[in-house]
C-alpha atoms as a PDB file:
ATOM      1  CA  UNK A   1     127.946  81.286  62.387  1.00  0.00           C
ATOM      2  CA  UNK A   2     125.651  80.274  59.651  1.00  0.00           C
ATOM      3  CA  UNK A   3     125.725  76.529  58.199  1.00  0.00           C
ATOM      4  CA  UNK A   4     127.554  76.998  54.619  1.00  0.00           C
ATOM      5  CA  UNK A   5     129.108  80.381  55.408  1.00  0.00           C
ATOM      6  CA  UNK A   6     132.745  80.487  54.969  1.00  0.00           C
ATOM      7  CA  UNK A   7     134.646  83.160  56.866  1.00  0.00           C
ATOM      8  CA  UNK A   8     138.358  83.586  56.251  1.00  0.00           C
ATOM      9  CA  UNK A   9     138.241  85.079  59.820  1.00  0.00           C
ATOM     10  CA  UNK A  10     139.553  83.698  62.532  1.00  0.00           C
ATOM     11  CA  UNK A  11     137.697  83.842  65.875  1.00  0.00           C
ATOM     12  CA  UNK A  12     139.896  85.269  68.149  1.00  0.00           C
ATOM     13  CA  UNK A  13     139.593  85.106  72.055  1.00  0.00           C
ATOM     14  CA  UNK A  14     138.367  88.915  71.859  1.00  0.00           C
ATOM     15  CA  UNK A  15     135.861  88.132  69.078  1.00  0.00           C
ATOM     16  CA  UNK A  16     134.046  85.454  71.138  1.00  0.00           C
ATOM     17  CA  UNK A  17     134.220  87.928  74.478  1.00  0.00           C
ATOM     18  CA  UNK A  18     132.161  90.245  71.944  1.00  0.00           C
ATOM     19  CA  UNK A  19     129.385  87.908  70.590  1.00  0.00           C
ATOM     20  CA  UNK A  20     129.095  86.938  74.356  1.00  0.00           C
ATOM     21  CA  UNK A  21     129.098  90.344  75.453  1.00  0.00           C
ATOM     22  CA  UNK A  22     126.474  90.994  72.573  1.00  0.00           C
ATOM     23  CA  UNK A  23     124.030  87.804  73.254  1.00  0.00           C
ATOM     24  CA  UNK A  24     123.893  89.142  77.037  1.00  0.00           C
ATOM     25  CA  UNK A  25     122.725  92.580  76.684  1.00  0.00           C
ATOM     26  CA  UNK A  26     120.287  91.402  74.043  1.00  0.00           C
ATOM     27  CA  UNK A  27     119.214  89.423  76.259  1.00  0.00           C
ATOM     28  CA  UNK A  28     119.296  91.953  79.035  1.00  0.00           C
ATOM     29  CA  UNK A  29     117.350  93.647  76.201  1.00  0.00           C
ATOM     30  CA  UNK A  30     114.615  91.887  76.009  1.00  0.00           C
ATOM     31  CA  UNK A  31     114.160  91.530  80.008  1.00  0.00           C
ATOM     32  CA  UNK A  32     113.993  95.672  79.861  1.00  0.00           C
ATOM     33  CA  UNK A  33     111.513  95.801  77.268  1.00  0.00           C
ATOM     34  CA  UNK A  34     109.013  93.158  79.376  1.00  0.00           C
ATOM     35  CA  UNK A  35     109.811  95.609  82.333  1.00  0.00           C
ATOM     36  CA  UNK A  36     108.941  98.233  80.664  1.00  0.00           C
ATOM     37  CA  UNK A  37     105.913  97.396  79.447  1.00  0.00           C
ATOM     38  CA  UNK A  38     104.774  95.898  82.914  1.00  0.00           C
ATOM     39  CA  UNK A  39     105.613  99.523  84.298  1.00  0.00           C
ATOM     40  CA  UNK A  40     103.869 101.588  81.361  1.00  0.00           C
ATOM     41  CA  UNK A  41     101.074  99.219  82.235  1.00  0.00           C
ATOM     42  CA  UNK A  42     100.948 100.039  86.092  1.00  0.00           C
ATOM     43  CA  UNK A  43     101.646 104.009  85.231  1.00  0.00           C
ATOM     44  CA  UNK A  44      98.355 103.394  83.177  1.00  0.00           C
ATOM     45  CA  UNK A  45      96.829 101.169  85.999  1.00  0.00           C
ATOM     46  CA  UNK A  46      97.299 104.206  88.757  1.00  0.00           C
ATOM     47  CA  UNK A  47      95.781 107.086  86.394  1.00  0.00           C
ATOM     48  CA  UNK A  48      93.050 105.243  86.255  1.00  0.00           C
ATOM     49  CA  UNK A  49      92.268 104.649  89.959  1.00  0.00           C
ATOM     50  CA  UNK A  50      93.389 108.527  90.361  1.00  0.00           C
ATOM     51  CA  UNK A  51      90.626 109.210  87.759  1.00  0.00           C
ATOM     52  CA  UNK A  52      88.317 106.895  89.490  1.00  0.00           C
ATOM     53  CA  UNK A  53      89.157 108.174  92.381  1.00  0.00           C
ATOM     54  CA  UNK A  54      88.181 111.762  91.459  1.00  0.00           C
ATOM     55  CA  UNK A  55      85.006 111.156  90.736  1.00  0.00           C
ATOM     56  CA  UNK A  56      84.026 108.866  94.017  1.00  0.00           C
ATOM     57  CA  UNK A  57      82.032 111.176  96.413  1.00  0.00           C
ATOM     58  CA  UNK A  58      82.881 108.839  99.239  1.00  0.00           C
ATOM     59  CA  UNK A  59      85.044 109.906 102.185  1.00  0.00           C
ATOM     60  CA  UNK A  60      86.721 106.947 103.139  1.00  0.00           C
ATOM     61  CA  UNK A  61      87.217 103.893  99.929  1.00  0.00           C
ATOM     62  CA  UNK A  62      88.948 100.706  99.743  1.00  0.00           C
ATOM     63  CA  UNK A  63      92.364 100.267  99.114  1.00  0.00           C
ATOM     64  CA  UNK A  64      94.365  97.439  98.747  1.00  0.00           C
ATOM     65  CA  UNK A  65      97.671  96.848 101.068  1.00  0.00           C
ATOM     66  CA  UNK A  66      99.478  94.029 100.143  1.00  0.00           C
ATOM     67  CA  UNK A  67      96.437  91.604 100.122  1.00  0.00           C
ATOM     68  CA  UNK A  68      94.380  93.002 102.380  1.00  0.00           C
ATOM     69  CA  UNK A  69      91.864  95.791 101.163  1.00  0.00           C
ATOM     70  CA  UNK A  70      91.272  98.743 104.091  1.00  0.00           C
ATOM     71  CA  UNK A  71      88.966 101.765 104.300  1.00  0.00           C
ATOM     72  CA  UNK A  72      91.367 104.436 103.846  1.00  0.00           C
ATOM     73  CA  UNK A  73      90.230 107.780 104.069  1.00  0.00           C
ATOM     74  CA  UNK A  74      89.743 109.688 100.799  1.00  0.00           C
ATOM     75  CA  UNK A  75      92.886 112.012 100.675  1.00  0.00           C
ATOM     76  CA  UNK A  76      95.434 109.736 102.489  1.00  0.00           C
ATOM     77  CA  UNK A  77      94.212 107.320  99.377  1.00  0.00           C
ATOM     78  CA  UNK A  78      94.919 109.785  96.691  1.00  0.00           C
ATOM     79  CA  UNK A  79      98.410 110.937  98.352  1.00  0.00           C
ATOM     80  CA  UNK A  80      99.385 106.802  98.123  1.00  0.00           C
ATOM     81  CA  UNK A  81      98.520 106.911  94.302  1.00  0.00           C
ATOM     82  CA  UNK A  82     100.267 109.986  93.651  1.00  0.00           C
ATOM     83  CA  UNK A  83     103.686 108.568  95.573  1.00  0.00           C
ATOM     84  CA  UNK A  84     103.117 105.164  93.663  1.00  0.00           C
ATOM     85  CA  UNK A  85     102.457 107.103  90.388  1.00  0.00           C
ATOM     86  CA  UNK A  86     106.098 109.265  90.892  1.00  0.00           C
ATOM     87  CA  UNK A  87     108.062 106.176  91.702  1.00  0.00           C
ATOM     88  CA  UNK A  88     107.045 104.468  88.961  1.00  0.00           C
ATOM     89  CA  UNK A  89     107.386 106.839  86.402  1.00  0.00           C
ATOM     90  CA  UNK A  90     110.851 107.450  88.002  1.00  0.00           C
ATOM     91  CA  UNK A  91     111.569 103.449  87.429  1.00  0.00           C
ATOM     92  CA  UNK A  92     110.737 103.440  84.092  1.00  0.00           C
ATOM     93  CA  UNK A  93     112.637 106.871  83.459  1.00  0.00           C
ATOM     94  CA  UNK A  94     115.478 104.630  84.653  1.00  0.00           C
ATOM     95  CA  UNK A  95     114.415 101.429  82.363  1.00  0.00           C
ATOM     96  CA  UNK A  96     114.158 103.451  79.075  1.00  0.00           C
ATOM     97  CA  UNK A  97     118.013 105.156  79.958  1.00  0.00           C
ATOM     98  CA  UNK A  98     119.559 101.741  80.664  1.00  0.00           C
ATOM     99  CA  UNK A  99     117.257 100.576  77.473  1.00  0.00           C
ATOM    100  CA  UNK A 100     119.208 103.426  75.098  1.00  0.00           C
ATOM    101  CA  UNK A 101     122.545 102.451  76.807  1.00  0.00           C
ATOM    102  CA  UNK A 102     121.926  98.990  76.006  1.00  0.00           C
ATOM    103  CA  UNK A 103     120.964  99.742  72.111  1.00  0.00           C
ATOM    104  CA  UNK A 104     123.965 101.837  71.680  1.00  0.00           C
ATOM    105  CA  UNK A 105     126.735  98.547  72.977  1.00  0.00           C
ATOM    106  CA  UNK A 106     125.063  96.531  70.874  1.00  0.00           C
ATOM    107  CA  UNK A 107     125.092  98.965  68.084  1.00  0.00           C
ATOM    108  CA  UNK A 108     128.805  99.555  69.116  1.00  0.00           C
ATOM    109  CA  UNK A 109     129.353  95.638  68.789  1.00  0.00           C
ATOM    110  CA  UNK A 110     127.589  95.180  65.811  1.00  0.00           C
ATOM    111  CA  UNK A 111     129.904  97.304  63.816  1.00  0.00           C
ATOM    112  CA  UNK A 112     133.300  95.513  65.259  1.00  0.00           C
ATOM    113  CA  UNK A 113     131.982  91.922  64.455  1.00  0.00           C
ATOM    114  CA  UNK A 114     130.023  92.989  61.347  1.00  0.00           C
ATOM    115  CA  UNK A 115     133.136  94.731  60.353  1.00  0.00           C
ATOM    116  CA  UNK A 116     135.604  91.912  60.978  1.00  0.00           C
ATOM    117  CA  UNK A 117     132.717  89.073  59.999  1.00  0.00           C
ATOM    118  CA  UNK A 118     130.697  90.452  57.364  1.00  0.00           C
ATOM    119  CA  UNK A 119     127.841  87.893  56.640  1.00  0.00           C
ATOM    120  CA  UNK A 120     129.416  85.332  57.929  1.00  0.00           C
ATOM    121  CA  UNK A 121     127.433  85.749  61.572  1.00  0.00           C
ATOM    122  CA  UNK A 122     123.937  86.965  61.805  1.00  0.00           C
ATOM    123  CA  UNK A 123     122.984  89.256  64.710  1.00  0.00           C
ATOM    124  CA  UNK A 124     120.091  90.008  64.158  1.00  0.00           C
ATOM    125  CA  UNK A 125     116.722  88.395  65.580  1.00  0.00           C
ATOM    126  CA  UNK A 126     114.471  86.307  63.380  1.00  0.00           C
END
């Protein structure tokens, strides 16, 4: 609650299970968005290297596994990328769905404490 807000309210047991409920998936919401933008970042990461890779006239290049970088022949190179490309792209399919599914309980929750609080708690961020 804000300092100097009044509520005629009371804060029932249920009430504080919902701003609890809310302040985890926002925070939940704020990991997904980092891991999101980590995995649009690696999506980008791996088009590039495909790109790069197109244009290489080499047979075998180097490729890095785990810390160690190999020669790897050409193809077996560009079938890695396209496997690491479709697996991430399917991970953050999977982080924008639990992202919406997140939004919507918090919208859900906003409207029951809203409704029963009125101004007298602020969820929004600053």
């Amino acid at each position: 609650m804000q300092q100097g807000a009044r509520s005629d309210a009371d804060v029932t047991w249920e009430d504080q299970q919902n701003i609890n409920k809310f302040g985890r998936l926002n925070n939940r919401f704020r990991d997904l968005e980092d891991d999101i933008k980590i995995a649009k970042e690696t999506n980008d990461n791996l088009e590039d290297a495909s790109n790069e890779l197109i244009l290489t006239d080499e047979e075998e290049v180097r490729f890095q596994i785990g810390e160690v970088f190999a020669h790897v022949p050409k193809d077996e190179v560009e079938n890695r990328i396209e496997q690491m490309k479709e697996v991430t792209s399917q991970k953050l399919e999977k982080l924008l769905e639990e992202k919406e599914s997140v939004l919507a309980q918090m919208a859900e929750l906003k409207k029951i404490l809203y409704g029963k609080f009125k101004e007298s708690i602020n969820l929004e961020e600053d």
